[in-house]
N, C-alpha and C. Protein backbone atom coordinates (compact mmCIF):
# COMPACT_ATOMS: atom_id res chain seq x y z
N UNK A 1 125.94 167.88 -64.27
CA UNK A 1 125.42 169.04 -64.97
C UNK A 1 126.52 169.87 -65.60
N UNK A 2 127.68 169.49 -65.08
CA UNK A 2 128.61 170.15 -65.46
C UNK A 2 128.62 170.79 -67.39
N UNK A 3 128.13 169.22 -67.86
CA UNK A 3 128.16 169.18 -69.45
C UNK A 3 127.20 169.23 -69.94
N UNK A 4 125.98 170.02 -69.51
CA UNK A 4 124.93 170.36 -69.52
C UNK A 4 124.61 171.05 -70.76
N UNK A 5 123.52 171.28 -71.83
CA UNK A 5 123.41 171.83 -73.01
C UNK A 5 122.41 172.85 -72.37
N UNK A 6 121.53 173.86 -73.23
CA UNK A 6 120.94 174.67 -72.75
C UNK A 6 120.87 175.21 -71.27
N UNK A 7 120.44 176.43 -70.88
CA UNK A 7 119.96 176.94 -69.70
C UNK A 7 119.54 177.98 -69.48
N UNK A 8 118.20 178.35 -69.09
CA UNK A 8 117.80 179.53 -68.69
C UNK A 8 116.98 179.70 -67.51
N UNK A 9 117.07 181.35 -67.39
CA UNK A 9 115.91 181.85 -66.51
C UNK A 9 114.64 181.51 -66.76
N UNK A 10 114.03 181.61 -65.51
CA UNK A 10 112.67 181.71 -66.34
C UNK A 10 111.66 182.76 -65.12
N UNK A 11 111.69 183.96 -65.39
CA UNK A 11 111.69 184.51 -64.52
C UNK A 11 112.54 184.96 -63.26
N UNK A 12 113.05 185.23 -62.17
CA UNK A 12 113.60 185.54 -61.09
C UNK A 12 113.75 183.82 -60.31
N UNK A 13 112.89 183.17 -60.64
CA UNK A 13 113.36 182.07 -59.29
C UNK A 13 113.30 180.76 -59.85
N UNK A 14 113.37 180.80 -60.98
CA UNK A 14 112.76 179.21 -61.55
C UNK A 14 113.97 179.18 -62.71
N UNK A 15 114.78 178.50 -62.87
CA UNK A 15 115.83 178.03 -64.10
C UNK A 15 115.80 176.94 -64.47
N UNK A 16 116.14 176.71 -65.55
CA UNK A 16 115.90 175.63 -66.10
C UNK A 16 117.21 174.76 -66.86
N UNK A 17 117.61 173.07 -66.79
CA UNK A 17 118.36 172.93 -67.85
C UNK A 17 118.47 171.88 -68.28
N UNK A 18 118.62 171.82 -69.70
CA UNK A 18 118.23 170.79 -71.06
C UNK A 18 119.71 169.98 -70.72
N UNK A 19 119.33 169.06 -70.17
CA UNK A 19 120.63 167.73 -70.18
C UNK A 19 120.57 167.21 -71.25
N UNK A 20 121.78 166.73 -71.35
CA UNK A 20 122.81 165.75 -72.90
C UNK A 20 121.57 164.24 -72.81
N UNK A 21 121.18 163.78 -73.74
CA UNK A 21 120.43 162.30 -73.69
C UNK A 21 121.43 161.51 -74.03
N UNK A 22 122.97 162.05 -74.44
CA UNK A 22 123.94 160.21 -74.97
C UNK A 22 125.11 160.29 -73.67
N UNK A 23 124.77 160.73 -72.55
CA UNK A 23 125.70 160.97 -71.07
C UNK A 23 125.02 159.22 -70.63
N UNK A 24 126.40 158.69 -70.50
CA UNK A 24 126.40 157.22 -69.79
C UNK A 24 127.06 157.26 -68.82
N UNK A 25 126.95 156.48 -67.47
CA UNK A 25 127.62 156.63 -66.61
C UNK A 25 128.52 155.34 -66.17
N UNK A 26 129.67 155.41 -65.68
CA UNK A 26 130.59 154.43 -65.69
C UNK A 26 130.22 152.89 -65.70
N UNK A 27 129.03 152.51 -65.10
CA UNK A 27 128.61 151.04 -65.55
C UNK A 27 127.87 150.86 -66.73
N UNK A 28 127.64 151.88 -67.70
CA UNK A 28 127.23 151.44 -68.83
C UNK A 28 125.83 151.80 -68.89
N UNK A 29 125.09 152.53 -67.98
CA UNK A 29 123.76 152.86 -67.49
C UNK A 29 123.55 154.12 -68.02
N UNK A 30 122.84 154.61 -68.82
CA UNK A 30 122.11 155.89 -68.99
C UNK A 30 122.07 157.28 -68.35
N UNK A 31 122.29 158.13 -68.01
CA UNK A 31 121.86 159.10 -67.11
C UNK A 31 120.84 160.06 -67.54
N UNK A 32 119.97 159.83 -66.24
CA UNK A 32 118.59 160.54 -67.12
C UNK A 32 118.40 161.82 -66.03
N UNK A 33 117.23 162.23 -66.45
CA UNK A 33 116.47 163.42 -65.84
C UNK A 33 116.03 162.94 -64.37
N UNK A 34 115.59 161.68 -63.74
CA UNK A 34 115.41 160.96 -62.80
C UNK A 34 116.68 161.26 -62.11
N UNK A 35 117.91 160.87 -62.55
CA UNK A 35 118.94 160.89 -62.03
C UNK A 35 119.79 162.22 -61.62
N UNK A 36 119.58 163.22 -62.47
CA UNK A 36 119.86 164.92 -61.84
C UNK A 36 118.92 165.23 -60.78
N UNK A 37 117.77 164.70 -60.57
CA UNK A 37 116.64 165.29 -60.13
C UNK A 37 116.82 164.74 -58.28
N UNK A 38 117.17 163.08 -58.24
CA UNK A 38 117.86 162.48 -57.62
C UNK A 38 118.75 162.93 -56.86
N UNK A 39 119.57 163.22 -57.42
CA UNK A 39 120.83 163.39 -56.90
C UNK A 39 121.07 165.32 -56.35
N UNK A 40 120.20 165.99 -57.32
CA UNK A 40 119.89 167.38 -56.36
C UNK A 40 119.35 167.29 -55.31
N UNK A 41 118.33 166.50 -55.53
CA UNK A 41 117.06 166.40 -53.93
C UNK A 41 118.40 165.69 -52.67
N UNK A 42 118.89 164.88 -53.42
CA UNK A 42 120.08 164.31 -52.48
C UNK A 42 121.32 165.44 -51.51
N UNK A 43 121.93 166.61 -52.33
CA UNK A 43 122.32 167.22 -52.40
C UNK A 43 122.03 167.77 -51.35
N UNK A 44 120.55 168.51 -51.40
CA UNK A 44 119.84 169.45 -50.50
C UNK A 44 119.31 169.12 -49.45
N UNK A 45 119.20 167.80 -49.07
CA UNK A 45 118.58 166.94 -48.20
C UNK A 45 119.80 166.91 -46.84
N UNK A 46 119.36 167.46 -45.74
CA UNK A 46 120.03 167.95 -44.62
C UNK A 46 120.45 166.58 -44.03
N UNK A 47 120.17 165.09 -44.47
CA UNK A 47 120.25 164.55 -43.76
C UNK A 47 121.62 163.56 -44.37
N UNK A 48 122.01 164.14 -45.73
CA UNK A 48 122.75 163.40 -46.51
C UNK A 48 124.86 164.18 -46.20
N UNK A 49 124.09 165.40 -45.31
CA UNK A 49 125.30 166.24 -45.00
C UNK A 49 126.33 166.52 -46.30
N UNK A 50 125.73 166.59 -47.41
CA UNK A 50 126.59 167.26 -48.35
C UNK A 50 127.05 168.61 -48.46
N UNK A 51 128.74 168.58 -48.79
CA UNK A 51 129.20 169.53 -48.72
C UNK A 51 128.87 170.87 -49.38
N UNK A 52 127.87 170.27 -50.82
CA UNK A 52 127.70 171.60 -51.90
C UNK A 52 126.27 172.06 -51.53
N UNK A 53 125.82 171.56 -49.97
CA UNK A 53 124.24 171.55 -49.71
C UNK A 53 124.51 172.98 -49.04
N UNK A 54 125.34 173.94 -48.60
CA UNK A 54 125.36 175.38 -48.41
C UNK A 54 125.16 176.21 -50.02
N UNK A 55 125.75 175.80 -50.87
CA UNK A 55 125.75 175.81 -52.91
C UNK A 55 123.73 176.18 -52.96
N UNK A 56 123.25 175.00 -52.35
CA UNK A 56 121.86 175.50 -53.05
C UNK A 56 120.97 175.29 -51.57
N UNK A 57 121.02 176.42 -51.03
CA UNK A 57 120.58 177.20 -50.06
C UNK A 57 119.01 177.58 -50.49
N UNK A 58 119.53 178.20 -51.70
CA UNK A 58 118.28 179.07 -52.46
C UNK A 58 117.45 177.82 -52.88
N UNK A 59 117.38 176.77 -53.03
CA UNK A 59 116.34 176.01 -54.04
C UNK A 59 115.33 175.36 -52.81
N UNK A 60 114.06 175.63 -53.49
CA UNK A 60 112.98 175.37 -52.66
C UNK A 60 112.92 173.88 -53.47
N UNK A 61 112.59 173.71 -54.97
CA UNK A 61 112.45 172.59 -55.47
C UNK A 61 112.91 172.09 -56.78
N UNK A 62 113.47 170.87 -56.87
CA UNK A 62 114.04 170.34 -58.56
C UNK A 62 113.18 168.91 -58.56
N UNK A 63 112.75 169.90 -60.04
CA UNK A 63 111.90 168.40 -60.66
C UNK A 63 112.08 168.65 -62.42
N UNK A 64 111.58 167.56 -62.34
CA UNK A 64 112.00 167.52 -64.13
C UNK A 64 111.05 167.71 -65.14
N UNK A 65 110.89 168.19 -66.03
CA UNK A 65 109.88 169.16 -66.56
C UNK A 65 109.64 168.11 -67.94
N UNK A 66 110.54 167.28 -68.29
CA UNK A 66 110.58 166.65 -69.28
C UNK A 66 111.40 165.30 -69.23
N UNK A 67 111.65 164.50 -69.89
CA UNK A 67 112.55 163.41 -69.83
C UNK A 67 114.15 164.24 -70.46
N UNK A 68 114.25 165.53 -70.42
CA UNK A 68 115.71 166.13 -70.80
C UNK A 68 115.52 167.45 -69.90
N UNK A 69 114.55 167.75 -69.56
CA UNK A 69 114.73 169.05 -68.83
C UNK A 69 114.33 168.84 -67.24
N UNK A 70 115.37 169.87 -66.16
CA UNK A 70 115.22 169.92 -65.37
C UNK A 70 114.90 171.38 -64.66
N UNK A 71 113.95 171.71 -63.81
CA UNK A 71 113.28 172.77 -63.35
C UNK A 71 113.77 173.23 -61.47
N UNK A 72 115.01 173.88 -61.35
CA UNK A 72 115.28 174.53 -60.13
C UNK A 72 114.24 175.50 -59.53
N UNK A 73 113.08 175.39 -58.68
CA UNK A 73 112.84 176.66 -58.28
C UNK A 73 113.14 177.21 -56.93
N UNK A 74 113.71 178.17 -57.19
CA UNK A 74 114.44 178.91 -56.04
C UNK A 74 113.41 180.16 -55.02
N UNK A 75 113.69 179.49 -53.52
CA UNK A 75 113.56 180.74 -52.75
C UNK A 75 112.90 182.09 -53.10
N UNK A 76 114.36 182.19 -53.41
CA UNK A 76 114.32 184.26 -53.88
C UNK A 76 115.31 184.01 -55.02
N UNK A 77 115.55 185.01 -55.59
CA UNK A 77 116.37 185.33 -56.76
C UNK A 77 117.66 185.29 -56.38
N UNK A 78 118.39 183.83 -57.31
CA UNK A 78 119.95 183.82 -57.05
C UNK A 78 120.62 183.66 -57.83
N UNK A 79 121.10 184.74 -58.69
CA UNK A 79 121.94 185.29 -59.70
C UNK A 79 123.66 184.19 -59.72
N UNK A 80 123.69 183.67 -58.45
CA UNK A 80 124.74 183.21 -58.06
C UNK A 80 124.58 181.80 -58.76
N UNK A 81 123.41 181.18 -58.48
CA UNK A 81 123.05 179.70 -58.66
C UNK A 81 123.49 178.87 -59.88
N UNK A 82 124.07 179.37 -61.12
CA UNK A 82 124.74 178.61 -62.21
C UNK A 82 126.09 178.35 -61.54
N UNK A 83 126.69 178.93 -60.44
CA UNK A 83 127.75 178.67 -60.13
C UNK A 83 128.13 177.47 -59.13
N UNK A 84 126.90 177.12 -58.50
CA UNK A 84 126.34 176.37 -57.85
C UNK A 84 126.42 174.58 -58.68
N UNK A 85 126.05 174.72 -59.66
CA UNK A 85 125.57 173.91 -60.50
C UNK A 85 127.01 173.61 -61.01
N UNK A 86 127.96 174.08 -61.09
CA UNK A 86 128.69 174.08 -61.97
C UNK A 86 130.44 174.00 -60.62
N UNK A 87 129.73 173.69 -59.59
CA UNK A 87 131.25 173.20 -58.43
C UNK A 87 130.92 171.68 -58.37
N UNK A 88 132.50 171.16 -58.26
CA UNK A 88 132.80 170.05 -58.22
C UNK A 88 132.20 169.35 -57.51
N UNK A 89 131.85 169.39 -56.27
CA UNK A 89 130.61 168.69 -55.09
C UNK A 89 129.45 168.68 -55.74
N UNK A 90 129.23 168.83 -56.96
CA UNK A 90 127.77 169.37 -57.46
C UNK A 90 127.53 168.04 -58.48
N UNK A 91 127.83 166.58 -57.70
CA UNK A 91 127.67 165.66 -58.49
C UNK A 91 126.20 165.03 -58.99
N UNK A 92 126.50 164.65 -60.42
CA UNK A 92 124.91 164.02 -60.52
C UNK A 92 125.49 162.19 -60.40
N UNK A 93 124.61 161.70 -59.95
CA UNK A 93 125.06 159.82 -59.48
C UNK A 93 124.04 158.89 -59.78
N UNK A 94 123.98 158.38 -60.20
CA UNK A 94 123.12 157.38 -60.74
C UNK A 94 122.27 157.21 -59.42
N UNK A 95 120.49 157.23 -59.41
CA UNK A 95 119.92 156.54 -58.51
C UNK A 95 119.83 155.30 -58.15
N UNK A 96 119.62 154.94 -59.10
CA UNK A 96 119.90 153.25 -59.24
C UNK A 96 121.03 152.40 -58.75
N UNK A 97 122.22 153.14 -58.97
CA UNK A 97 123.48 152.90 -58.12
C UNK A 97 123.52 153.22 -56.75
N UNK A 98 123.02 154.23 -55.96
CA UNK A 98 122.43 154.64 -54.75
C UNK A 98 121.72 153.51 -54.18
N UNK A 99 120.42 153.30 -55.12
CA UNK A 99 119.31 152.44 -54.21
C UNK A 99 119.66 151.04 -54.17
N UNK A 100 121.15 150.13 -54.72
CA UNK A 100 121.65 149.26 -54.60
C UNK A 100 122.49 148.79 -53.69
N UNK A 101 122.59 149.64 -53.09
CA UNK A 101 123.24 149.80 -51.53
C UNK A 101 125.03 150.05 -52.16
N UNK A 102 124.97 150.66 -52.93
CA UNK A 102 126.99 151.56 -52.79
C UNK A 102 126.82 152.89 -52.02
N UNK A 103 127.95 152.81 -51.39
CA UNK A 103 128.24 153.56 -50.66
C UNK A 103 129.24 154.78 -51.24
N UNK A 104 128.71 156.33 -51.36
CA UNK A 104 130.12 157.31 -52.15
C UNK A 104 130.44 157.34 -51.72
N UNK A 105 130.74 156.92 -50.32
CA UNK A 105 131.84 157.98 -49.56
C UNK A 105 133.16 156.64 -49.63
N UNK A 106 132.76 155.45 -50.16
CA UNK A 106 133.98 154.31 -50.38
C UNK A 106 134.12 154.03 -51.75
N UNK A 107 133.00 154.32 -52.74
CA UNK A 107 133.24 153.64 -54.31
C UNK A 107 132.66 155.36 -54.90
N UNK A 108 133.36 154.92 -56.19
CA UNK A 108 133.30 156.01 -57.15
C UNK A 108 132.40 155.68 -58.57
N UNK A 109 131.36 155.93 -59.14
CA UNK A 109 130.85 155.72 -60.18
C UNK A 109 130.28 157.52 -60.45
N UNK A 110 130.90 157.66 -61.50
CA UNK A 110 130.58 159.31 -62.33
C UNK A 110 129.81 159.14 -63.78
N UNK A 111 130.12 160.09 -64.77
CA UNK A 111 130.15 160.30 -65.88
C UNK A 111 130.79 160.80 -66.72
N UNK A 112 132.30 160.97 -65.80
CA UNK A 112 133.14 162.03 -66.75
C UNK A 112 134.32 161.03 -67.60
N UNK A 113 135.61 161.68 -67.93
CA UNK A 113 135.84 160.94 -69.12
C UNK A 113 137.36 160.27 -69.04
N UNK A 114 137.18 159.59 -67.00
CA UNK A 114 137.94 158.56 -66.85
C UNK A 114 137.53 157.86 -65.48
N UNK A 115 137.44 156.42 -65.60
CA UNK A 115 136.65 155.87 -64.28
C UNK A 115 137.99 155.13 -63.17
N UNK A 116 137.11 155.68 -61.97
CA UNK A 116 138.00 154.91 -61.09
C UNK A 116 138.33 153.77 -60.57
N UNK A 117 139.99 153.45 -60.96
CA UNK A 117 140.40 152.47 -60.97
C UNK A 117 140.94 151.29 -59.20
N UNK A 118 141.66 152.64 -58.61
CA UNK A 118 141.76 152.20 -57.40
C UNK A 118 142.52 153.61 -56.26
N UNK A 119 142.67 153.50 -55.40
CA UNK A 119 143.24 154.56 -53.97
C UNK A 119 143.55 153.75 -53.27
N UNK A 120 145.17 154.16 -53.17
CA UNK A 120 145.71 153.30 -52.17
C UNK A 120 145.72 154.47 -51.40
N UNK A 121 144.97 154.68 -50.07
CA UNK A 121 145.45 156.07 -48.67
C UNK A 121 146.91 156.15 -48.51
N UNK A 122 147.01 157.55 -49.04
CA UNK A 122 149.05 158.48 -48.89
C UNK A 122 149.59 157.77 -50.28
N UNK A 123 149.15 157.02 -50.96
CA UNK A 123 150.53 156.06 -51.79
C UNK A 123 149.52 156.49 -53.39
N UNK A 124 148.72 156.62 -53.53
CA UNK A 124 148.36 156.54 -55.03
C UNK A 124 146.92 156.48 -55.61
N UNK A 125 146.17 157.61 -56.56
CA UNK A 125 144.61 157.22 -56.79
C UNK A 125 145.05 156.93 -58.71
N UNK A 126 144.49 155.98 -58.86
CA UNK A 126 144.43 155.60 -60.37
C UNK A 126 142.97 155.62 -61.09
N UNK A 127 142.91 156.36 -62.18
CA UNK A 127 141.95 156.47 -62.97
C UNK A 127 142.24 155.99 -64.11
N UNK A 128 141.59 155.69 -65.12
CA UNK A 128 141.58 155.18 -66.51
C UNK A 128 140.75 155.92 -67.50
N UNK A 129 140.74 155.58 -68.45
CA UNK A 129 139.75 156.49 -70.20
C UNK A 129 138.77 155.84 -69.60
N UNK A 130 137.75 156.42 -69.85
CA UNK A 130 136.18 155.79 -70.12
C UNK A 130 135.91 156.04 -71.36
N UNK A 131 135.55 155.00 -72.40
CA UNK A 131 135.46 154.66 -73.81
C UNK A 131 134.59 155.34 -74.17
N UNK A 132 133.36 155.25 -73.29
CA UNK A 132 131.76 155.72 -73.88
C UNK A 132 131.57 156.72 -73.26
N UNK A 133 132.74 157.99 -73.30
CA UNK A 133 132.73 159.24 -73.01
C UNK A 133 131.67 159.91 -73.55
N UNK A 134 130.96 160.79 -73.79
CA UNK A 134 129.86 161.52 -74.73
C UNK A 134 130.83 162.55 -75.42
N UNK A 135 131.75 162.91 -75.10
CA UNK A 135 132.41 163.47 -76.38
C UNK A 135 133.47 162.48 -76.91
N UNK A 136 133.34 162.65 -78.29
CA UNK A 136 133.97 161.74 -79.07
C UNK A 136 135.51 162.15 -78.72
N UNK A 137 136.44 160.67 -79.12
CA UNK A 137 138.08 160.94 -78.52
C UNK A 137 138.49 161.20 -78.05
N UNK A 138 137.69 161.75 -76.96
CA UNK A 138 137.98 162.48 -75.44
C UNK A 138 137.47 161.05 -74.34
N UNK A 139 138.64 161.04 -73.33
CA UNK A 139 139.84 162.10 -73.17
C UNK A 139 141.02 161.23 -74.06
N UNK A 140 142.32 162.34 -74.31
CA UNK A 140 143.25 161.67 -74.77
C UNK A 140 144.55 160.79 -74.45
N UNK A 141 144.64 160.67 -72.79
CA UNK A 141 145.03 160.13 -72.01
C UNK A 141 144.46 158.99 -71.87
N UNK A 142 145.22 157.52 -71.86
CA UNK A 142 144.66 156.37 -71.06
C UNK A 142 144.66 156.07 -69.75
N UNK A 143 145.33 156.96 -68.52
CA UNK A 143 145.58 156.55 -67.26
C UNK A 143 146.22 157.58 -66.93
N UNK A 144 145.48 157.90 -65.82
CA UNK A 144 146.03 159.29 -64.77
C UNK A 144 146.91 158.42 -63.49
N UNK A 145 147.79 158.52 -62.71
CA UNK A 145 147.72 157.87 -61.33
C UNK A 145 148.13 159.29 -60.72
N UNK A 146 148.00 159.42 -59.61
CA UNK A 146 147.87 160.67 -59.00
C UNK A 146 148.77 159.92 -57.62
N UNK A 147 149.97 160.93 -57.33
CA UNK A 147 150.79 159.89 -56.32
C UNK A 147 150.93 161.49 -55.11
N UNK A 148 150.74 161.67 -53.83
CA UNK A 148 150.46 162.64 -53.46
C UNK A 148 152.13 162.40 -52.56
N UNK A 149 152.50 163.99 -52.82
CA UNK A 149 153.95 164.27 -52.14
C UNK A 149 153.84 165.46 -51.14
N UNK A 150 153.95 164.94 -50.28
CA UNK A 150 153.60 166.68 -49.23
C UNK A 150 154.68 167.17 -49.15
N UNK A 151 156.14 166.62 -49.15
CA UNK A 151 157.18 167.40 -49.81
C UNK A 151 157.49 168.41 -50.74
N UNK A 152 157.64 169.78 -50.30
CA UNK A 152 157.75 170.47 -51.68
C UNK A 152 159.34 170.32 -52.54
N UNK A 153 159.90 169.55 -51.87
CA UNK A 153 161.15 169.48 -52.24
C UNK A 153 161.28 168.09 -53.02
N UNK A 154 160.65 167.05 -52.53
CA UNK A 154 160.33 165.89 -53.24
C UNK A 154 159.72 165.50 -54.31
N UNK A 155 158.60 167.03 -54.27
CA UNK A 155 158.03 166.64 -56.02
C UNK A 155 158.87 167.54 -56.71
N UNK A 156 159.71 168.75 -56.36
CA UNK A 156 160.25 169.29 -57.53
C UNK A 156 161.29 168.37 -58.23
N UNK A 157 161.51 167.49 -57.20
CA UNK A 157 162.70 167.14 -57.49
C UNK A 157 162.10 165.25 -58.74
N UNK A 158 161.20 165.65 -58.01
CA UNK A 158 160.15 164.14 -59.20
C UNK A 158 160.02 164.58 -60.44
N UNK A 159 159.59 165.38 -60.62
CA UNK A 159 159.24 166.44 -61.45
C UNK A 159 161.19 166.66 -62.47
N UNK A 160 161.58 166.98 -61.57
CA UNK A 160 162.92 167.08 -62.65
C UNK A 160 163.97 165.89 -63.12
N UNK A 161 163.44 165.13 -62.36
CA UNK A 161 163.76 163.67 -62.80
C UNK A 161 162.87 163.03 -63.58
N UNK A 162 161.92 163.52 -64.00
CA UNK A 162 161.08 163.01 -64.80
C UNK A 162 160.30 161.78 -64.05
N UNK A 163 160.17 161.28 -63.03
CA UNK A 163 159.75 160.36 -62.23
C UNK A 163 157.92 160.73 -62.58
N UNK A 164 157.30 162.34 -62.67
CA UNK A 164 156.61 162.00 -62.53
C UNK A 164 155.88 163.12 -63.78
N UNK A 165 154.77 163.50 -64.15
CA UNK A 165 155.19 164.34 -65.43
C UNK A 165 154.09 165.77 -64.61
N UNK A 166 153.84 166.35 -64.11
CA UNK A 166 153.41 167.40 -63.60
C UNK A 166 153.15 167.65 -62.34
N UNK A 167 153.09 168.43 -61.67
CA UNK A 167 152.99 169.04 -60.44
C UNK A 167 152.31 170.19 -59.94
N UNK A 168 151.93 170.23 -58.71
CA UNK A 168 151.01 171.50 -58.94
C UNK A 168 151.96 172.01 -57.38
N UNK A 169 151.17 173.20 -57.40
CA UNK A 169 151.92 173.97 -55.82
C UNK A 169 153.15 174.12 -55.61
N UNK A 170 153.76 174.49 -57.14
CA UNK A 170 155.19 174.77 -56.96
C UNK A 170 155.62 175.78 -56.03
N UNK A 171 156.23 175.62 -54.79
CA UNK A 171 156.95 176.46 -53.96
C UNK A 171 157.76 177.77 -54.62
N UNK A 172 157.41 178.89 -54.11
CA UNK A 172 158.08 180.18 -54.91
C UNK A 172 159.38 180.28 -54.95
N UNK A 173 159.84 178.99 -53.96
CA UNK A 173 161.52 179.05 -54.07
C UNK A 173 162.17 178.62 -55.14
N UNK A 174 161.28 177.50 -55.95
CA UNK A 174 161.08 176.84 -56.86
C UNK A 174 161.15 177.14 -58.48
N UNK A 175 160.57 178.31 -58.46
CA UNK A 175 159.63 178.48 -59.79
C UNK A 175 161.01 178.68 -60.52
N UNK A 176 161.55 179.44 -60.21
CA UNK A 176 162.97 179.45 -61.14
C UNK A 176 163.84 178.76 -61.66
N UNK A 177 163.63 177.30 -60.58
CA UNK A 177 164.58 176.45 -61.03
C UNK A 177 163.31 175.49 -62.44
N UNK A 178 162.39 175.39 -62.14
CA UNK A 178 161.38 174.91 -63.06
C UNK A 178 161.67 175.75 -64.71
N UNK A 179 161.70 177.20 -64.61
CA UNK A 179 161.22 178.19 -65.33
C UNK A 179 162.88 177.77 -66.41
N UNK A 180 164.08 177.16 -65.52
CA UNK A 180 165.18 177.67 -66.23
C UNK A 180 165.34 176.11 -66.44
N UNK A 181 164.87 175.53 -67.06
CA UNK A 181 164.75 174.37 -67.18
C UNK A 181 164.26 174.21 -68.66
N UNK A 182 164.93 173.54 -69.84
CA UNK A 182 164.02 173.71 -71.19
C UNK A 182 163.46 172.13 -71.11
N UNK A 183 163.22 171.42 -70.17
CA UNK A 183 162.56 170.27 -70.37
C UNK A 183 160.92 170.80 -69.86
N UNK A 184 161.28 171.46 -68.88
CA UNK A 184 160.28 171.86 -68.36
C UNK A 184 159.25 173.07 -68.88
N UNK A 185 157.82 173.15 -68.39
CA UNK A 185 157.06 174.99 -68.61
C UNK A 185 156.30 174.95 -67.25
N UNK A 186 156.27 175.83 -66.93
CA UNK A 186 154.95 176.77 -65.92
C UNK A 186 154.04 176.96 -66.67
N UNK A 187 153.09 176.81 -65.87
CA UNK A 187 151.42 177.30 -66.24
C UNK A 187 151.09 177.52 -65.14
N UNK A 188 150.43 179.21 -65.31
CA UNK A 188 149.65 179.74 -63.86
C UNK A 188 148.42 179.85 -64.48
């Protein structure tokens, strides 16, 4: 839902929102109104122990109002609930990929605009472009690998060797030697 087009109130407890119809999901499969609708009921379903299932507390029921629109109705009035919709745990997943027996908590299939390639545990997660992104030329990257350093001294020092090209959680001891650096920039 993240890339969701329209959305409104509709009244105090009922919202509504008009999903994208050219959103494909990493095997080449469609994502429909079935599949938000799916994957909320999934969400909220106490037995699936999802993390963003405290997120929609408030929703009594999601169903789909149309083959593009989907209908939240909530509890009581929760002013909060676009925010809900819009956290990272707040995945929509193919049903069809579900009812085939994959497992999320070991394989990855999304819709966003690079698919996963592989995770090695402590050593490395690799992603790639997904072609049939729904926005055109996006993304502009062909390959992310994500190499995790719990060293704060080891990635600055990756980082200034160019070993690796960004970093996050720069140590405050740090920032200066980054800042006085013209290869380098900060972004907070």
């Amino acid at each position: 839902l993240h890339d969701a087009l329209p959305i409104c109130w509709s009244g105090d407890t009922a919202y509504r929102v008009k999903i994208r119809t050219d959103v494909r999901f990493h095997d080449g499969s469609k994502m429909t109104a079935s599949d938000v609708v799916f994957s909320m009921r999934r969400i909220i379903d106490p037995d699936t122990s999802s993390t963003a299932a405290p997120l929609f507390r408030s929703v009594e029921r999601v169903d789909a109002s149309s083959s593009d629109t989907i209908v939240f109705t909530l509890r009581e009035p929760d002013r909060a609930f676009p925010f809900a919709l819009a956290d990272p745990c707040a995945n929509v997943i193919s049903k069809q990929w579900i009812e085939s027996g994959a497992d999320p908590l070991l394989e990855v299939m999304g819709t966003g605009p690079f698919t996963f390639v592989e995770r090695v545990p402590g050593v490395s997660i690799v992603i790639e472009r997904f072609d049939d992104y729904f926005v055109p030329e996006l993304p502009y990257l062909n390959a992310i690998e994500f190499t995790p350093m719990e060293d704060d001294y080891a990635r600055v020092t990756a980082l200034r060797t160019a070993t690796v090209d960004i970093i996050d959680y720069i140590p405050s001891t740090h920032v200066d030697v980054i800042e006085n650096n013209s290869q380098l920039e900060v972004y907070s």
